[in-house]
N, C-alpha and C. Protein backbone atom coordinates (compact mmCIF):
# COMPACT_ATOMS: atom_id res chain seq x y z
N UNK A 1 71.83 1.83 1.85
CA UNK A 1 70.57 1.63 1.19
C UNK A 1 69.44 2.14 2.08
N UNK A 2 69.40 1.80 3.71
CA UNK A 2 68.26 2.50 4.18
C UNK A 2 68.38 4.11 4.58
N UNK A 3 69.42 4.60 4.07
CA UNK A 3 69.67 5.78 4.44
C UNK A 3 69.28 6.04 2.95
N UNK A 4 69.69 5.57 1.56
CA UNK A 4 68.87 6.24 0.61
C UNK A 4 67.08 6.48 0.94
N UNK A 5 66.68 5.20 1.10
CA UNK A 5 65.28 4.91 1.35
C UNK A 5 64.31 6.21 2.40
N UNK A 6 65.50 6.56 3.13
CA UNK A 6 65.29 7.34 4.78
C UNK A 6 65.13 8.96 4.14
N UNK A 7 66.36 8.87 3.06
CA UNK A 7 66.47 10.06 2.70
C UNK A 7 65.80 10.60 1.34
N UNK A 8 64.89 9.47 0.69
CA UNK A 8 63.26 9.84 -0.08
C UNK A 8 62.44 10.12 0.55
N UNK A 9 62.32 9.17 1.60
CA UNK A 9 60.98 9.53 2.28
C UNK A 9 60.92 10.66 3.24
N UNK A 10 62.63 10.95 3.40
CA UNK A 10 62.76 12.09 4.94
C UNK A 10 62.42 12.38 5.47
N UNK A 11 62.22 12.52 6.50
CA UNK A 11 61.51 12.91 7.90
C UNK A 11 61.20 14.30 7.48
N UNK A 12 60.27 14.45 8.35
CA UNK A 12 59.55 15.99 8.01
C UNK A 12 59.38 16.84 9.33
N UNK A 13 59.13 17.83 9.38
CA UNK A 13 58.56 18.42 10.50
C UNK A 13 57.43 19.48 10.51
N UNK A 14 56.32 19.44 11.33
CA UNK A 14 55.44 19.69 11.00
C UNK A 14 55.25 21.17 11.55
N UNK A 15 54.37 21.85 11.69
CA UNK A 15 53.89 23.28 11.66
C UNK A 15 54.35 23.19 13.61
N UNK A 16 54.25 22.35 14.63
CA UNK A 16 54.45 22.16 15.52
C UNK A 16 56.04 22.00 15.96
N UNK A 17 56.61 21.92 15.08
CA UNK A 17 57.69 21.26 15.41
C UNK A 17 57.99 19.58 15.50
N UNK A 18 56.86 19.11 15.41
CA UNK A 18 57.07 17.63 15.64
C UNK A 18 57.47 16.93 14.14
N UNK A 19 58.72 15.14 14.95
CA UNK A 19 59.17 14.96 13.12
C UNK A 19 58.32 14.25 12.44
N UNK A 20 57.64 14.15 11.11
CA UNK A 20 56.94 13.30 10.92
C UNK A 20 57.79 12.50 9.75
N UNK A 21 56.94 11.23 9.70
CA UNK A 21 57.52 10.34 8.55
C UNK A 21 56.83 10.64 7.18
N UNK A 22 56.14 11.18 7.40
CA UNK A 22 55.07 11.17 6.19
C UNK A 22 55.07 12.78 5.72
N UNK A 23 55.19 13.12 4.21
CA UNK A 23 55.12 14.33 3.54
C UNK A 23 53.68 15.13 4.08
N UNK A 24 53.72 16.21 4.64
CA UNK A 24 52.11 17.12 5.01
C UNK A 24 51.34 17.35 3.93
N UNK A 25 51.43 16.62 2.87
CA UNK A 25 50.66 17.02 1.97
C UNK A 25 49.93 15.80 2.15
N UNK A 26 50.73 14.56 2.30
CA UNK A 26 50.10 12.96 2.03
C UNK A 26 49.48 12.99 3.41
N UNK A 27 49.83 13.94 4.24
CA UNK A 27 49.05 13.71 5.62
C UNK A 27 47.84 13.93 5.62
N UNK A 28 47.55 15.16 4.78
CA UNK A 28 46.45 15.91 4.59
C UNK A 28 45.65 15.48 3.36
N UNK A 29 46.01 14.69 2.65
CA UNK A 29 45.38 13.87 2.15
C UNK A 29 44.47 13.06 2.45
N UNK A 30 45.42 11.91 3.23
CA UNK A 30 44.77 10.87 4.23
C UNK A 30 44.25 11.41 5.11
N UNK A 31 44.29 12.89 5.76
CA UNK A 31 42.79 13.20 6.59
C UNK A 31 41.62 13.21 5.75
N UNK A 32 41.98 14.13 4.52
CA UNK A 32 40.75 14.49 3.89
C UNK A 32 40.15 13.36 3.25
N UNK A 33 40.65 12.09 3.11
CA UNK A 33 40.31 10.49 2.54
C UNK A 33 39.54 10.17 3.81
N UNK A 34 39.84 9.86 4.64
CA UNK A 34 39.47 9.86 5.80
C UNK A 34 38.02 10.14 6.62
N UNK A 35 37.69 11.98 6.10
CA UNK A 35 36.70 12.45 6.27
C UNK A 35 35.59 11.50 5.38
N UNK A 36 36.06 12.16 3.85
CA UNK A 36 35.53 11.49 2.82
C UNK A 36 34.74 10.34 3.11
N UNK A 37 35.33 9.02 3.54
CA UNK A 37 34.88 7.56 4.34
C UNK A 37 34.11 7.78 4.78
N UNK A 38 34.16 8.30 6.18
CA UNK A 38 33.13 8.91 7.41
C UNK A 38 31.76 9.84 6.81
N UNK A 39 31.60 10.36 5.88
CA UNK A 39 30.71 10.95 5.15
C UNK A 39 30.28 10.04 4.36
N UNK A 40 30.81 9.10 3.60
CA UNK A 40 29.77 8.22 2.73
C UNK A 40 29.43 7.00 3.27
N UNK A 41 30.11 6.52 4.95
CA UNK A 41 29.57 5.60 5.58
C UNK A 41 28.02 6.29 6.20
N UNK A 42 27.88 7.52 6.93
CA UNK A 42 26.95 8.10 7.03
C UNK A 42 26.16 7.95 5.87
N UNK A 43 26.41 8.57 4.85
CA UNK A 43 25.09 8.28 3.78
C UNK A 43 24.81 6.99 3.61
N UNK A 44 25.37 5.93 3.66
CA UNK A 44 25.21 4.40 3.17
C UNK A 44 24.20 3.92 4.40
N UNK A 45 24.47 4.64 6.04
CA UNK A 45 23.28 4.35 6.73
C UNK A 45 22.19 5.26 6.91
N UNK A 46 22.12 6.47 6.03
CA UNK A 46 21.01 7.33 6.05
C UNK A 46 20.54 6.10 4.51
N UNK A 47 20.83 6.05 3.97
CA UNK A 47 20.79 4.89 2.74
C UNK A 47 19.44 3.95 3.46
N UNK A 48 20.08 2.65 3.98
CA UNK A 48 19.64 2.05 4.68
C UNK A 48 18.68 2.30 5.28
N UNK A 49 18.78 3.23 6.25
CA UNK A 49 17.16 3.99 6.79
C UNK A 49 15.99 4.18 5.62
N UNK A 50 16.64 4.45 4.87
CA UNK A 50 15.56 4.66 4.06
C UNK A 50 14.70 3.50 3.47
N UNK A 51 15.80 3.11 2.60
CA UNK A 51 15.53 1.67 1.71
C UNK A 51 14.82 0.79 3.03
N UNK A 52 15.16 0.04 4.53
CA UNK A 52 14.24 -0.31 5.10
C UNK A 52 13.17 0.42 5.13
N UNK A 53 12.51 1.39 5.09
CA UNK A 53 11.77 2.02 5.56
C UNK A 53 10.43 1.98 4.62
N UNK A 54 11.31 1.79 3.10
CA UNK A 54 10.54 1.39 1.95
C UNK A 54 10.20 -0.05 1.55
N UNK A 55 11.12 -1.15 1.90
CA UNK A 55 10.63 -2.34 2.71
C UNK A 55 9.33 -2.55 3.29
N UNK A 56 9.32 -1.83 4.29
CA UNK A 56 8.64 -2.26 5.41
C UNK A 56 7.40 -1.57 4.69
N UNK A 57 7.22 -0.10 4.07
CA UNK A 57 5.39 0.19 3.28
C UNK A 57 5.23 -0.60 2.45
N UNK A 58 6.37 -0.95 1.50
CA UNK A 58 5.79 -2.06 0.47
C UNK A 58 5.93 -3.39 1.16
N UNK A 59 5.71 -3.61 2.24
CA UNK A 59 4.94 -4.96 2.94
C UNK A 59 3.74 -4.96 3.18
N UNK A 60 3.79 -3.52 3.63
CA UNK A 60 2.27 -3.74 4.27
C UNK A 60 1.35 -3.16 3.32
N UNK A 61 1.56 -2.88 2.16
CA UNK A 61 0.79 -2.26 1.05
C UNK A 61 0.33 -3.86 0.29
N UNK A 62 1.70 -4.77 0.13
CA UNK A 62 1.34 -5.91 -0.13
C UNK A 62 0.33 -6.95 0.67
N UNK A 63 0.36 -6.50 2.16
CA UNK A 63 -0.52 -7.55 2.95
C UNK A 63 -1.89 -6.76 2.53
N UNK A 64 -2.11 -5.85 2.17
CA UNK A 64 -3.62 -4.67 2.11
C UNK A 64 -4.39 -5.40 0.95
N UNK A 65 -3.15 -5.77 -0.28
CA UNK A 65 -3.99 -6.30 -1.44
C UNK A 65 -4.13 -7.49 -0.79
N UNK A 66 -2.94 -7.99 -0.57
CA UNK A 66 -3.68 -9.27 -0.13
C UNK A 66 -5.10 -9.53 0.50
N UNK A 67 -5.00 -8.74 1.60
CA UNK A 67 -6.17 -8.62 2.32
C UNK A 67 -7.47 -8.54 1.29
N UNK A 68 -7.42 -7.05 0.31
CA UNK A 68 -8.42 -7.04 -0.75
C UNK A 68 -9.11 -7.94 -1.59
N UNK A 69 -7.45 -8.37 -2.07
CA UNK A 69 -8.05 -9.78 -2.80
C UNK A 69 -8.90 -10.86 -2.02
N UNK A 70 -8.56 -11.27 -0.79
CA UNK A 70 -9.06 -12.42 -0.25
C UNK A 70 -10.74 -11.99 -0.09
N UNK A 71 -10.88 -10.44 0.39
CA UNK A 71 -12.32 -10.23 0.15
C UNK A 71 -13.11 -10.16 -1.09
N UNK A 72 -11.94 -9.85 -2.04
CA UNK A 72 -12.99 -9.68 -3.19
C UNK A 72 -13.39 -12.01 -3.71
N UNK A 73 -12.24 -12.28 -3.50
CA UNK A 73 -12.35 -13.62 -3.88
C UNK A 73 -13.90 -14.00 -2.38
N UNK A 74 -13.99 -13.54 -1.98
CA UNK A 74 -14.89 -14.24 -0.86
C UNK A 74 -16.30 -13.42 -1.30
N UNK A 75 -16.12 -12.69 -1.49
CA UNK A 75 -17.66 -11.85 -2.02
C UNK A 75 -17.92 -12.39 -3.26
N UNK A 76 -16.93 -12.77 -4.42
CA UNK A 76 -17.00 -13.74 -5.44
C UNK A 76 -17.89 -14.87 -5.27
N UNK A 77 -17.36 -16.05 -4.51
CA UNK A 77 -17.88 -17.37 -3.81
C UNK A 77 -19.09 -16.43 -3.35
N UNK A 78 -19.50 -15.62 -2.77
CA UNK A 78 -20.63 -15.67 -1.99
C UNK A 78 -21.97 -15.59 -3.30
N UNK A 79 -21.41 -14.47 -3.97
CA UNK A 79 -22.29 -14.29 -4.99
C UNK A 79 -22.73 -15.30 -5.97
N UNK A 80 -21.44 -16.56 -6.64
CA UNK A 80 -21.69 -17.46 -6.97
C UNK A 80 -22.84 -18.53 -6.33
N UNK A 81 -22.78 -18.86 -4.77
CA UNK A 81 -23.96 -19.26 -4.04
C UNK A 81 -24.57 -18.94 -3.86
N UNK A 82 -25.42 -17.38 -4.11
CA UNK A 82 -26.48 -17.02 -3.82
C UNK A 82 -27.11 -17.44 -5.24
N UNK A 83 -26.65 -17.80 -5.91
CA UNK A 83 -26.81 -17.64 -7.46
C UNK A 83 -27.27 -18.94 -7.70
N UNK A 84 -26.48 -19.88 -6.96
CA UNK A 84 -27.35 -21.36 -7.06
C UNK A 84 -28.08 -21.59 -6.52
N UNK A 85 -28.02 -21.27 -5.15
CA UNK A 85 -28.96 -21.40 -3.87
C UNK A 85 -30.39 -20.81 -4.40
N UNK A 86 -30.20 -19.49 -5.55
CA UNK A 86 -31.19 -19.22 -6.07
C UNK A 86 -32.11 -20.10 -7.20
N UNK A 87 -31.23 -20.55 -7.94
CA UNK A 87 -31.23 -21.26 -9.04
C UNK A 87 -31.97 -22.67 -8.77
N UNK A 88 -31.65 -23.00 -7.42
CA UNK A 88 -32.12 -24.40 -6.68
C UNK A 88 -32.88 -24.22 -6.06
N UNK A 89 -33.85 -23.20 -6.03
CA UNK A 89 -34.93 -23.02 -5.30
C UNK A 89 -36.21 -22.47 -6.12
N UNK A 90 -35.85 -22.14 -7.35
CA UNK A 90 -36.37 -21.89 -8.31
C UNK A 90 -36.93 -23.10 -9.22
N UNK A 91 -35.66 -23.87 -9.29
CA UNK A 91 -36.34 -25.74 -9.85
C UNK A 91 -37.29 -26.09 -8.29
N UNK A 92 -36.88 -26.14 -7.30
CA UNK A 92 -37.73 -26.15 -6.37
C UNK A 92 -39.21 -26.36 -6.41
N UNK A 93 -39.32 -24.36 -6.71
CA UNK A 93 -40.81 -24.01 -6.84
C UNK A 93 -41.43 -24.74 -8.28
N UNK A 94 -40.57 -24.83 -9.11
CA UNK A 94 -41.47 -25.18 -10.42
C UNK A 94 -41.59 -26.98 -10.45
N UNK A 95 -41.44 -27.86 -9.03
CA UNK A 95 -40.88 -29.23 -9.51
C UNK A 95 -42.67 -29.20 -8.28
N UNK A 96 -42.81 -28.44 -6.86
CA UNK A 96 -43.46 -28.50 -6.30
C UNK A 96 -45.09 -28.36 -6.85
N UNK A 97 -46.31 -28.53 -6.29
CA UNK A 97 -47.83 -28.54 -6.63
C UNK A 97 -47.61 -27.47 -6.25
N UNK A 98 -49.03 -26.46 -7.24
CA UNK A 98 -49.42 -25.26 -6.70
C UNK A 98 -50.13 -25.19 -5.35
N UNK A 99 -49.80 -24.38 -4.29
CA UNK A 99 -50.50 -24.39 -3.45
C UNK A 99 -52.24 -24.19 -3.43
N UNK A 100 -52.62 -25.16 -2.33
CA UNK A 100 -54.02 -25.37 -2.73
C UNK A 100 -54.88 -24.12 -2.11
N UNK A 101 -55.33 -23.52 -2.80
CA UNK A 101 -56.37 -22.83 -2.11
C UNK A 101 -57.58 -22.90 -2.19
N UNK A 102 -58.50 -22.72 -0.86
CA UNK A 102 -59.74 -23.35 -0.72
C UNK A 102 -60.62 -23.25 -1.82
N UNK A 103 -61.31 -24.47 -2.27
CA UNK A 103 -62.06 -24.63 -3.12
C UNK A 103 -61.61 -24.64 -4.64
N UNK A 104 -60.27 -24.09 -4.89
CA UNK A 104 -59.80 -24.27 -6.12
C UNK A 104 -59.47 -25.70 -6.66
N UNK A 105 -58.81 -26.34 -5.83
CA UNK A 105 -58.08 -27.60 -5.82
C UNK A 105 -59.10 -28.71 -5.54
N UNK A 106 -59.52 -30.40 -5.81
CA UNK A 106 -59.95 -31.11 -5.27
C UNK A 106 -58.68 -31.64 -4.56
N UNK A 107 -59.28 -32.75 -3.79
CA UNK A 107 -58.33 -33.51 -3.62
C UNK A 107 -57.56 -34.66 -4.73
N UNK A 108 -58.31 -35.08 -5.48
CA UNK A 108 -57.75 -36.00 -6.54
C UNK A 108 -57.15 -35.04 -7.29
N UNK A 109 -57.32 -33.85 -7.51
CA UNK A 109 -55.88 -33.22 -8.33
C UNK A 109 -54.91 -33.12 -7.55
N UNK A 110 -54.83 -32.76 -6.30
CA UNK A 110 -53.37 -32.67 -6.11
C UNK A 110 -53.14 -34.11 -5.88
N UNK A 111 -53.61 -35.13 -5.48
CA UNK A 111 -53.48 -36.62 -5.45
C UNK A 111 -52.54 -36.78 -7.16
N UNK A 112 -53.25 -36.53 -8.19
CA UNK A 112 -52.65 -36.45 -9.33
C UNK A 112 -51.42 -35.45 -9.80
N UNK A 113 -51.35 -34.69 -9.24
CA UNK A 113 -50.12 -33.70 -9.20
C UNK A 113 -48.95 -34.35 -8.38
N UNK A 114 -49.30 -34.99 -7.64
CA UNK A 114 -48.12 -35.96 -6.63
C UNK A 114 -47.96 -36.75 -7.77
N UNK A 115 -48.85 -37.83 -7.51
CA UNK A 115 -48.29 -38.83 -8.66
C UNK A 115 -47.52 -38.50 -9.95
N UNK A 116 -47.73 -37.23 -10.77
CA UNK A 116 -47.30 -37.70 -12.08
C UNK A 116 -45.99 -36.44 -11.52
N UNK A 117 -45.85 -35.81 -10.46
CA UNK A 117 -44.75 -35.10 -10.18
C UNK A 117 -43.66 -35.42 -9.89
C-alpha cells in the first residue's frame, strides 16, 4: 500500500538532478502562489499607508470645523450681547432726565423728572 501511495506521488527529479517529492509543475505552482502572497501582502500595506494617511487629514479637517464652529458659535454669543447690552442702554437713556443745560432746566423740573421717573 505505501509503495502504491509512493508510486502516485513518485519521486521526481529535478532539472539538477536532485529527487524531489513533489511533481515540478506543483512546485512551480507553489512558487508562483507564493510570489502571488508576497505581492498582495505588499499592497495590503501600501493599502494601509494610505487609508492611515486618510485617517489622519480627515482628523484634522474635522478638528478645523470644529475649531470654525466654536468661532462662529462665539461671534454668535458675542453679537447676541452686543445686542442687549445695546438694547439695555437704550431703555437706559430713555428711563434717565434729559441732561440739564444751563438755563434750560429749573431746578424743580428736574426735581419733578426724578420724582415722577
Amino acid at each position: 500500500m505505501a509503495k502504491d501511495i509512493l508510486g502516485e506521488a513518485g519521486p521526481h527529479f529535478d532539472e539538477l538532478n536532485k529527487l524531489r517529492v513533489l511533481d515540478p509543475e506543483v512546485t512551480q505552482q507553489i512558487i508562483e502562489l507564493k510570489e502571488e502572497c508576497k505581492d498582495f501582502v505588499d499592497k495590503i500595506g501600501q493599502f494601509h499607508k494610505i487609508v492611515g494617511g486618510l485617517i489622519e487629514l480627515v482628523d484634522q479637517l474635522a478638528k478645523a470645523a470644529e475649531n470654525e464652529r466654536m468661532k462662529a458659535i462665539g461671534a454668535q454669543n458675542l453679537l447676541e450681547f452686543t445686542a442687549k447690552q445695546r438694547e439695555r442702554k437704550k431703555k437706559k437713556t430713555e428711563r434717565s432726565p434729559p441732561a440739564a443745560t444751563p438755563g434750560t432746566n429749573s431746578r424743580k423740573e428736574n426735581a419733578a423728572w426724578k420724582v415722577s421717573g
